[in-house]
N, C-alpha and C. Protein backbone atom coordinates (compact mmCIF):
# COMPACT_ATOMS: atom_id res chain seq x y z
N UNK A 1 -40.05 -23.32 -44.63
CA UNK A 1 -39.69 -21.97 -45.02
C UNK A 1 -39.77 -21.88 -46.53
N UNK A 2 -40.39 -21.12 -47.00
CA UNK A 2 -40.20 -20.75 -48.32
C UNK A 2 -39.52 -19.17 -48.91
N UNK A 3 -38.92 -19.27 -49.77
CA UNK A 3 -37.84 -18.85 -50.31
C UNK A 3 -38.21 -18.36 -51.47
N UNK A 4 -38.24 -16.53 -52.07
CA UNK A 4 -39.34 -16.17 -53.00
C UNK A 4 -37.67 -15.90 -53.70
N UNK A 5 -37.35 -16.32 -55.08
CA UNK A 5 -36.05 -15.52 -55.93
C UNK A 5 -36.48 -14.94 -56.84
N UNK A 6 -35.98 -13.77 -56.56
CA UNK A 6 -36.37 -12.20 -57.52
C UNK A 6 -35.35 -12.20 -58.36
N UNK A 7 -35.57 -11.05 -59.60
CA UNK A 7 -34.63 -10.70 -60.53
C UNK A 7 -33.87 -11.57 -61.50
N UNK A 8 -32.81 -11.62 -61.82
CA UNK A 8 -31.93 -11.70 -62.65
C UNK A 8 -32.10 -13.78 -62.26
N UNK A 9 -32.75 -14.33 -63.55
CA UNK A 9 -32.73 -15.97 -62.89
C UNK A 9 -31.30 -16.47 -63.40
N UNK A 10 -30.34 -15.88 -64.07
CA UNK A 10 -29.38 -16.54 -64.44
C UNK A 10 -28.43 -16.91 -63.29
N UNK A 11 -28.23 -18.25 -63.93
CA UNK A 11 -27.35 -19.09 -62.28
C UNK A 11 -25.98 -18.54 -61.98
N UNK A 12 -25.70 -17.56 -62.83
CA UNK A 12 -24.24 -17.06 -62.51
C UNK A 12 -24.12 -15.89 -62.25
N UNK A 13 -25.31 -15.05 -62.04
CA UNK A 13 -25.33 -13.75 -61.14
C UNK A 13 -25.44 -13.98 -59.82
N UNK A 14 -25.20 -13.12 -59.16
CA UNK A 14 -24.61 -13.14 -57.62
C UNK A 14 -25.52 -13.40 -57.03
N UNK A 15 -25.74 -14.14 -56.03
CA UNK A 15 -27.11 -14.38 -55.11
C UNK A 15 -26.86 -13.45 -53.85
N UNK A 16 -28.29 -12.96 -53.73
CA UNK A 16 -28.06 -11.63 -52.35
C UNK A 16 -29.13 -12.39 -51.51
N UNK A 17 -28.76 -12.55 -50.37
CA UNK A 17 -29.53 -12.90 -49.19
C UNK A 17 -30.19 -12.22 -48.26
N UNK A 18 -31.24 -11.58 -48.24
CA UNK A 18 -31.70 -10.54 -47.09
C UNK A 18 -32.69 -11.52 -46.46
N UNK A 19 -32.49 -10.78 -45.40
CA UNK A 19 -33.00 -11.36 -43.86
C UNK A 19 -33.33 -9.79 -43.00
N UNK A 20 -34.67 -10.50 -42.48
CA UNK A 20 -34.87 -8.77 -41.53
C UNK A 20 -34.92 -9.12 -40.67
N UNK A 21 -33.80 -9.97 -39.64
CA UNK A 21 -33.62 -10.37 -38.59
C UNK A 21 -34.63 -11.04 -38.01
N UNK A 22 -34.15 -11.19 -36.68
CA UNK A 22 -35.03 -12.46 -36.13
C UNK A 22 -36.40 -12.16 -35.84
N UNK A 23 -37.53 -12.61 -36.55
CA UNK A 23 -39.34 -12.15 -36.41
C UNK A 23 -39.46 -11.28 -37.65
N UNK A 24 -38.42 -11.19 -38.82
CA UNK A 24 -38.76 -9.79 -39.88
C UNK A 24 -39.49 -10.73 -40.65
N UNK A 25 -40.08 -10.27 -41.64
CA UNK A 25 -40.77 -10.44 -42.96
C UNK A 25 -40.06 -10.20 -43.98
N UNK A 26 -40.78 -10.99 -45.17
CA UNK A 26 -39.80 -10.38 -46.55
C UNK A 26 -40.32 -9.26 -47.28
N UNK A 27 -41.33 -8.78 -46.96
CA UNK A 27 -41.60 -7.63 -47.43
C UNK A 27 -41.27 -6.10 -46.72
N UNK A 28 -40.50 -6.39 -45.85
CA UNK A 28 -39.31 -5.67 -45.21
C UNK A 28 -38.41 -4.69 -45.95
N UNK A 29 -38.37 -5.81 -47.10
CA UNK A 29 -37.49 -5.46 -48.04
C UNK A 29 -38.26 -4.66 -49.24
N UNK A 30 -39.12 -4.63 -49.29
CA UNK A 30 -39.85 -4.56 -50.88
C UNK A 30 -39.29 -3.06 -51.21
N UNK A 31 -39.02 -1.87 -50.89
CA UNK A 31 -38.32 -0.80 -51.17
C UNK A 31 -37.19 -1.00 -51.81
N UNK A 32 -36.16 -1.76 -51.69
CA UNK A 32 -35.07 -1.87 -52.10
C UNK A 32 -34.87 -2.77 -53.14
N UNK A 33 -36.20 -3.63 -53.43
CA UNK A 33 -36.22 -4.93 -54.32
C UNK A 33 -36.01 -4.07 -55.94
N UNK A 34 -36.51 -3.19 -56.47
CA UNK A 34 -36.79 -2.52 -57.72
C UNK A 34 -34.73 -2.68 -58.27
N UNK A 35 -34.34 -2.44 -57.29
CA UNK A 35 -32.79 -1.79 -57.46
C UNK A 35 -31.92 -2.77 -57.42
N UNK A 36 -32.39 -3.51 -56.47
CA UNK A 36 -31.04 -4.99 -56.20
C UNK A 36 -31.65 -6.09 -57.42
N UNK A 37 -32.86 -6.08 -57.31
CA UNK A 37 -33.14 -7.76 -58.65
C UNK A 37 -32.61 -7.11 -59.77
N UNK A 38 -31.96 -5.85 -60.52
CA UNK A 38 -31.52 -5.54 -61.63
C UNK A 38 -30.02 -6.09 -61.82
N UNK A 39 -29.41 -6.51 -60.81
CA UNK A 39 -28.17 -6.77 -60.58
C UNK A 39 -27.89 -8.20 -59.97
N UNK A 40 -28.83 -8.81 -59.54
CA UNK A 40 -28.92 -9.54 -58.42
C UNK A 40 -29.89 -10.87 -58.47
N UNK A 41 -29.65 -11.86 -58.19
CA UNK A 41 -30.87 -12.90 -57.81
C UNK A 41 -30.86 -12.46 -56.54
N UNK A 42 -32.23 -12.11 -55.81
CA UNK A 42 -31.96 -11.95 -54.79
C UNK A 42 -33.11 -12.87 -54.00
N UNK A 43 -32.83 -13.51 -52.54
CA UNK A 43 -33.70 -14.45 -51.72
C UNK A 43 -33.98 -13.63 -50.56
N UNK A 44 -35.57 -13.81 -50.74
CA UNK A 44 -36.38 -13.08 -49.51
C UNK A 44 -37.06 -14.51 -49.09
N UNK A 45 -37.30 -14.18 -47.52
CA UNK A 45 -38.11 -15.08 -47.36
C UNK A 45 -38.64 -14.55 -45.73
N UNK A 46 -40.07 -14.89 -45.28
CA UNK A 46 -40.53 -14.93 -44.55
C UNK A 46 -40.23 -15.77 -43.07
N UNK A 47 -39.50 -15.50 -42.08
CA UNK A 47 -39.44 -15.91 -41.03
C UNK A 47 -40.26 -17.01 -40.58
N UNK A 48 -39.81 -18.06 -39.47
CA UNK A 48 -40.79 -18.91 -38.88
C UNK A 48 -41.46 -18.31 -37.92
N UNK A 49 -43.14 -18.37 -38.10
CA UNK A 49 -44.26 -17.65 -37.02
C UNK A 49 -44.23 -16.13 -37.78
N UNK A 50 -43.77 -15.75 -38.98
CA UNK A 50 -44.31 -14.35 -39.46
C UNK A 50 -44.44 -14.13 -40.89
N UNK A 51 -45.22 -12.93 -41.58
CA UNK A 51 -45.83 -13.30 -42.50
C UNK A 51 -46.69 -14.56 -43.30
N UNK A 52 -46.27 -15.30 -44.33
CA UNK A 52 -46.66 -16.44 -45.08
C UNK A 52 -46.11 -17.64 -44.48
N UNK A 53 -45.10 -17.38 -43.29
CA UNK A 53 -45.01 -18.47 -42.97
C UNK A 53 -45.88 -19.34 -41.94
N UNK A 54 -46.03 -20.96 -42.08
CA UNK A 54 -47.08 -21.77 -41.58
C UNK A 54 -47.12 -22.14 -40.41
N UNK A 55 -45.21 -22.05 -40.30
CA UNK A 55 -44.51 -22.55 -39.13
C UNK A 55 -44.54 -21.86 -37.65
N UNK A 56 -44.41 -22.42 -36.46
CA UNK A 56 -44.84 -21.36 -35.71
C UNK A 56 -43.68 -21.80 -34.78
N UNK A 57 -43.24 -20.49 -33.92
CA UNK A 57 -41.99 -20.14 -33.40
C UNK A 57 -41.81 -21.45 -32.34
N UNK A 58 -40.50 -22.00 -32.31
CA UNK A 58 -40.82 -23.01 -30.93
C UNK A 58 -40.14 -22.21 -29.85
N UNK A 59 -40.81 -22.97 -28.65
CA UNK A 59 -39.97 -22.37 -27.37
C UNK A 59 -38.08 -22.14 -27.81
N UNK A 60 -37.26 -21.49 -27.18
CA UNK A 60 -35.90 -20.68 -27.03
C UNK A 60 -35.47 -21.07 -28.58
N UNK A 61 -36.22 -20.45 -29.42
CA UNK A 61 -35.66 -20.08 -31.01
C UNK A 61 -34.92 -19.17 -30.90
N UNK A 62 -33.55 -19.20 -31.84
CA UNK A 62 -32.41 -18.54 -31.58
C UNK A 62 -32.16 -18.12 -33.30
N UNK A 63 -30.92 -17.35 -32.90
CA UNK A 63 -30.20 -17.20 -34.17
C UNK A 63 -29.99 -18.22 -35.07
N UNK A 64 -29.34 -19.00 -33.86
CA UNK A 64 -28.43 -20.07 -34.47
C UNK A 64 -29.39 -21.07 -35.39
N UNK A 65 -30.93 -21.45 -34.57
CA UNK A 65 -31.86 -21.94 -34.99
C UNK A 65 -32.01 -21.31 -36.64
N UNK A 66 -32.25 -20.38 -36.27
CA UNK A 66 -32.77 -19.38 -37.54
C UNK A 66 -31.61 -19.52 -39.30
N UNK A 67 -30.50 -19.54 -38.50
CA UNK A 67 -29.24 -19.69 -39.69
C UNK A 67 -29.54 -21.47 -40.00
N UNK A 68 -29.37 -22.46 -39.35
CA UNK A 68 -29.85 -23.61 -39.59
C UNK A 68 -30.82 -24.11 -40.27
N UNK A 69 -31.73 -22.80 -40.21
CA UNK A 69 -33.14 -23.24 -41.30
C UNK A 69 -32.83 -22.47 -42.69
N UNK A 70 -32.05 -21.46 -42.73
CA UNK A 70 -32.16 -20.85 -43.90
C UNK A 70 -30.95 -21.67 -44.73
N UNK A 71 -30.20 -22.12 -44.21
CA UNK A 71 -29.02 -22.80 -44.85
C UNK A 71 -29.43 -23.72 -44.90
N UNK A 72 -30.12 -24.69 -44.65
CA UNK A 72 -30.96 -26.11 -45.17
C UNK A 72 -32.26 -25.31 -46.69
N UNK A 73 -32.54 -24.61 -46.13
CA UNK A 73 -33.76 -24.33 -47.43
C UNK A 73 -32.76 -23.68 -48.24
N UNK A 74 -31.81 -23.34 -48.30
CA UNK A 74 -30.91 -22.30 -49.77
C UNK A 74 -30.18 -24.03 -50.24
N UNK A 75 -29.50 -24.98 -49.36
CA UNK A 75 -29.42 -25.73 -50.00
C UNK A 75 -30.70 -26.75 -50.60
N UNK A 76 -31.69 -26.50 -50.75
CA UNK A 76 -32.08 -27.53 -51.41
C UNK A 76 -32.50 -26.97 -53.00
């Protein structure tokens, strides 16, 4: 999964997390990006099996799956 951070790079502004649910894209978001990176580091990222991503969906991918991958890639 890759993980695009917009706006504000200082490490002590607030980090905003958008997600366009399960199968969204990060350009989902691109309307709202102009307004939140002024305030905001904010993390978009492309779903597994959509947009830029390489990865492709496995059989009974879940939420839970889905929170497990994004919380391993924000921590690294």
């Amino acid at each position: 999964m890759q993980l695009d951070i917009l706006g504000l790079q200082n490490p002590d502004a607030p980090t905003l997390v958008l997600s366009a649910g399960l199968g969204g894209v990060a350009g989902f978001w691109q309307p709202q990006l102009a307004a939140l990176t002024a305030r905001y580091r904010v993390v978009i990222y492309d779903q597994r099996g959509t947009g830029r991503s390489a990865d492709s969906l496995p059989e009974g991918y879940s939420m839970a799956m889905m929170a497990s991958e994004l919380a391993a890639a924000l921590a690294q």
